[in-house]
N, C-alpha and C. Protein backbone atom coordinates (compact mmCIF):
# COMPACT_ATOMS: atom_id res chain seq x y z
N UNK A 1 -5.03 -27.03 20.50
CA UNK A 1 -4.63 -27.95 19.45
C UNK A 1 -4.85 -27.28 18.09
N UNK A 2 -3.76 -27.77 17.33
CA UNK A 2 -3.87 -27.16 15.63
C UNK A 2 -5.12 -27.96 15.10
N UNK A 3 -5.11 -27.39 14.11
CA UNK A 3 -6.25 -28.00 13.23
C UNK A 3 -5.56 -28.02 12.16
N UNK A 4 -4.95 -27.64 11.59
CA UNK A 4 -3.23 -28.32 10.58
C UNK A 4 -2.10 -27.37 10.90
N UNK A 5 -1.23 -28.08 10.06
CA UNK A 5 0.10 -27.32 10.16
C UNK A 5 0.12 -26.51 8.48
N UNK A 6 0.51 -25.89 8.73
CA UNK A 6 1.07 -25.07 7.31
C UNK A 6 2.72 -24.41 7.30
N UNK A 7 3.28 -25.39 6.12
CA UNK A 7 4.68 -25.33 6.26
C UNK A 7 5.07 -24.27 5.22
N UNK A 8 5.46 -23.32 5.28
CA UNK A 8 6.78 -22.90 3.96
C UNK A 8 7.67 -22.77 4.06
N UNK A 9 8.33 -23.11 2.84
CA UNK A 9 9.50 -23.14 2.64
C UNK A 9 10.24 -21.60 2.38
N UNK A 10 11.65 -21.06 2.51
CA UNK A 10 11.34 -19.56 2.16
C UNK A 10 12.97 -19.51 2.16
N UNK A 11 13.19 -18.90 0.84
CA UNK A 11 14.73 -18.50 0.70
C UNK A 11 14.60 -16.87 0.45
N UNK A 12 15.33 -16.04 1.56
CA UNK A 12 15.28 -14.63 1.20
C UNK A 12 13.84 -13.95 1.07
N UNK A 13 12.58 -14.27 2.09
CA UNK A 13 11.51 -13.53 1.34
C UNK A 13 11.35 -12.36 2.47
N UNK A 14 11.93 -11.59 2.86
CA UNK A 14 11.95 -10.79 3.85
C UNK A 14 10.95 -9.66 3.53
N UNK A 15 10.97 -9.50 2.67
CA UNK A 15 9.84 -8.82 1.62
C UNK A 15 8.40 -9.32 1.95
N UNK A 16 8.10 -10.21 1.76
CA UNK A 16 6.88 -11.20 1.41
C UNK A 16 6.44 -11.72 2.76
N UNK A 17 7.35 -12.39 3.46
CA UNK A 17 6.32 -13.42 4.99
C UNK A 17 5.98 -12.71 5.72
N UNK A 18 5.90 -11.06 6.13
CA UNK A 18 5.06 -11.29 7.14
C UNK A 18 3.57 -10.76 6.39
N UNK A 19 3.27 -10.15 5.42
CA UNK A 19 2.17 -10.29 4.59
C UNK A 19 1.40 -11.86 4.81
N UNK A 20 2.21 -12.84 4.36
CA UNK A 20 2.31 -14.22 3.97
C UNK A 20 1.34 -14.70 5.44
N UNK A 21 1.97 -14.37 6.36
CA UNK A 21 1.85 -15.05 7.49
C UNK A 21 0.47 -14.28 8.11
N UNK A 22 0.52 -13.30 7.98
CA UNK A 22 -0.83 -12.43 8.28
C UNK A 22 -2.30 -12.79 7.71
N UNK A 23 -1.70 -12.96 6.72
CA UNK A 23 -3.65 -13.78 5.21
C UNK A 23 -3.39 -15.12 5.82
N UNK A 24 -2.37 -15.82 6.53
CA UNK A 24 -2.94 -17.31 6.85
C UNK A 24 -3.50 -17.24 8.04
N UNK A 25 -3.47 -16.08 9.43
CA UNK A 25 -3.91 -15.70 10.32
C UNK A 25 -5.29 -15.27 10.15
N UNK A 26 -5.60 -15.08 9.18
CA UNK A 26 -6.83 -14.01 8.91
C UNK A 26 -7.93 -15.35 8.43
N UNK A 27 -7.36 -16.32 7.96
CA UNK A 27 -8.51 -17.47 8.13
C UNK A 27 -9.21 -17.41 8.43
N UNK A 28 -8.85 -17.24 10.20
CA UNK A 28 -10.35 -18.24 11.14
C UNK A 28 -10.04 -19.47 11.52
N UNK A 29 -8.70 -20.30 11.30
CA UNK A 29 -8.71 -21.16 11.83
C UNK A 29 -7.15 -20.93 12.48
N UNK A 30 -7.15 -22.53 13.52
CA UNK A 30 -6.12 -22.82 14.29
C UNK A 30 -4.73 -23.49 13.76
N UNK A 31 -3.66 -22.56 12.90
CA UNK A 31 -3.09 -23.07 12.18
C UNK A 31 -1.97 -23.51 12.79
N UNK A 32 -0.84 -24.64 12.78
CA UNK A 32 0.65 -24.09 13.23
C UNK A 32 1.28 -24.04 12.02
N UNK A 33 1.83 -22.62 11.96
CA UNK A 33 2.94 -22.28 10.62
C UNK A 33 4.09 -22.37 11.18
N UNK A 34 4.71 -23.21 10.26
CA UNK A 34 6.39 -23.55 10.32
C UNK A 34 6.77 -22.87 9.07
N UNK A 35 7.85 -21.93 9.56
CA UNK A 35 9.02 -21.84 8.12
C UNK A 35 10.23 -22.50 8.47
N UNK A 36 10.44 -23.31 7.11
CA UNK A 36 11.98 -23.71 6.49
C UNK A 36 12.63 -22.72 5.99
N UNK A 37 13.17 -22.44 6.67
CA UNK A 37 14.70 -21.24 6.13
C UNK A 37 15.79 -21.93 5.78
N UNK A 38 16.03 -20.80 4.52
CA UNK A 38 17.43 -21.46 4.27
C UNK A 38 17.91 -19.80 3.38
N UNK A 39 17.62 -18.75 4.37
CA UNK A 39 17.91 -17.42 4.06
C UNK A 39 19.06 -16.56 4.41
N UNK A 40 19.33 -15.81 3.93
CA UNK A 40 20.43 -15.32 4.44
C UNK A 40 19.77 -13.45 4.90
N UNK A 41 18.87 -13.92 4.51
CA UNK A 41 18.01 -11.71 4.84
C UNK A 41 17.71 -11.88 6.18
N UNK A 42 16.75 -11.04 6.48
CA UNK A 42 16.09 -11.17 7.81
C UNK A 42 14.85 -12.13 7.64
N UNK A 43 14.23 -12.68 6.39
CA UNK A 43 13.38 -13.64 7.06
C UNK A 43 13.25 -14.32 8.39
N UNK A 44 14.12 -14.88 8.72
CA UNK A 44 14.12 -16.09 10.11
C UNK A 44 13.47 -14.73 11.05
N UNK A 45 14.10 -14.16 11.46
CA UNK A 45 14.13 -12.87 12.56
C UNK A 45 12.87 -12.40 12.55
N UNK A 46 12.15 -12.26 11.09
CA UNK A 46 10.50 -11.43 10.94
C UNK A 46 9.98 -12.46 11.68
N UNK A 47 9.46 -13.83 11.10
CA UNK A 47 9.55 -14.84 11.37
C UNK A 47 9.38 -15.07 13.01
N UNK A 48 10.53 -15.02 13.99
CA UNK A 48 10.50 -15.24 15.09
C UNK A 48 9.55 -14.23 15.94
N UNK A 49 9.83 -13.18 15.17
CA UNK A 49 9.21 -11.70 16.07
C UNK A 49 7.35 -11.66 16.10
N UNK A 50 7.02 -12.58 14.76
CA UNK A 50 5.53 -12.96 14.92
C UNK A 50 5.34 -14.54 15.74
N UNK A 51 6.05 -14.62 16.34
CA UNK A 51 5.79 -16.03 16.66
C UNK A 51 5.61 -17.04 15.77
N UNK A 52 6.43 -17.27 14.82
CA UNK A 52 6.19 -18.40 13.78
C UNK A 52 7.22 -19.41 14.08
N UNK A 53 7.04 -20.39 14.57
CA UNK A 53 8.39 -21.71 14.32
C UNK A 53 9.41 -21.87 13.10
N UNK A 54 10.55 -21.38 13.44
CA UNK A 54 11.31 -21.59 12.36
C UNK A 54 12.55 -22.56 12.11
N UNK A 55 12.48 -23.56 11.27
CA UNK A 55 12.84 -24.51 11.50
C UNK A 55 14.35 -24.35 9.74
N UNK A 56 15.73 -23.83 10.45
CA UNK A 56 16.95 -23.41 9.87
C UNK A 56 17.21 -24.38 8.50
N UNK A 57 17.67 -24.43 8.05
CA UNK A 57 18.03 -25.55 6.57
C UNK A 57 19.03 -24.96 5.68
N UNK A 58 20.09 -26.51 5.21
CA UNK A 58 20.72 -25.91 4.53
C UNK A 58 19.86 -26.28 2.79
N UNK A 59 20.65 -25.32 2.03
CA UNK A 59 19.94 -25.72 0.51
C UNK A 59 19.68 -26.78 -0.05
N UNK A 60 18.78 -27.67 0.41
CA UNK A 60 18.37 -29.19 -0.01
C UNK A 60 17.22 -29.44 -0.96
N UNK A 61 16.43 -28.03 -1.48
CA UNK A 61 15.65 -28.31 -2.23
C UNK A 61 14.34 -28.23 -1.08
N UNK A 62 13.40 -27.96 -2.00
CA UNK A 62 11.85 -27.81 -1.46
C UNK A 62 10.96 -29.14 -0.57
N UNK A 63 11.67 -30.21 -1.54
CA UNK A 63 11.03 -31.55 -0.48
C UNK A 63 11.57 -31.94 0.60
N UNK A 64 13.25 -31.88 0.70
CA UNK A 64 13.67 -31.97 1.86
C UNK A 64 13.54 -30.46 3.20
N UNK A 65 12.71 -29.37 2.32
CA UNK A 65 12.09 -28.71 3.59
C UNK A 65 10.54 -29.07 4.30
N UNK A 66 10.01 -29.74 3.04
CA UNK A 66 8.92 -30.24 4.20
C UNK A 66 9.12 -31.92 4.65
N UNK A 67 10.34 -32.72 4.04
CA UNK A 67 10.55 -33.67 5.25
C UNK A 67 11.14 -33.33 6.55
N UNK A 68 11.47 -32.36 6.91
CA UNK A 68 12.21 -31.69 7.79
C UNK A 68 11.25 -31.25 8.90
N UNK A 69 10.41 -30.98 8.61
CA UNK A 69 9.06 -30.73 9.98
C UNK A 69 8.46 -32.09 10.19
């Protein structure tokens, strides 16, 4: 069982998440990370290849990516 979820949102950071996703691993705790994509790079793909839930979106803005999980 999680002990929270941690959502981001992420347009194009193909650069940046798997850094991103690594310092939220490095906690110590039981997180589930969801990304909202709405990218056109390889984000989603980094993303899948660490085991992160990625949950597709079209451009609706930042709140309708975390009503979306």
């Amino acid at each position: 069982m999680y002990e929270a979820s941690i959502i981001i949102p992420t347009e194009n950071e193909e650069e940046n998440i798997e850094r991103v996703i690594e310092k939220i691993r490095k906690l110590g705790r039981k997180y589930e990370i969801v990304v909202v994509d709405k990218s056109r790079d390889a984000t989603p793909y980094i993303c899948k290849r660490l085991g992160v839930r990625v949950i597709r979106q079209k451009n609706d803005g930042k709140g309708n990516a975390y009503k979306s999980y």
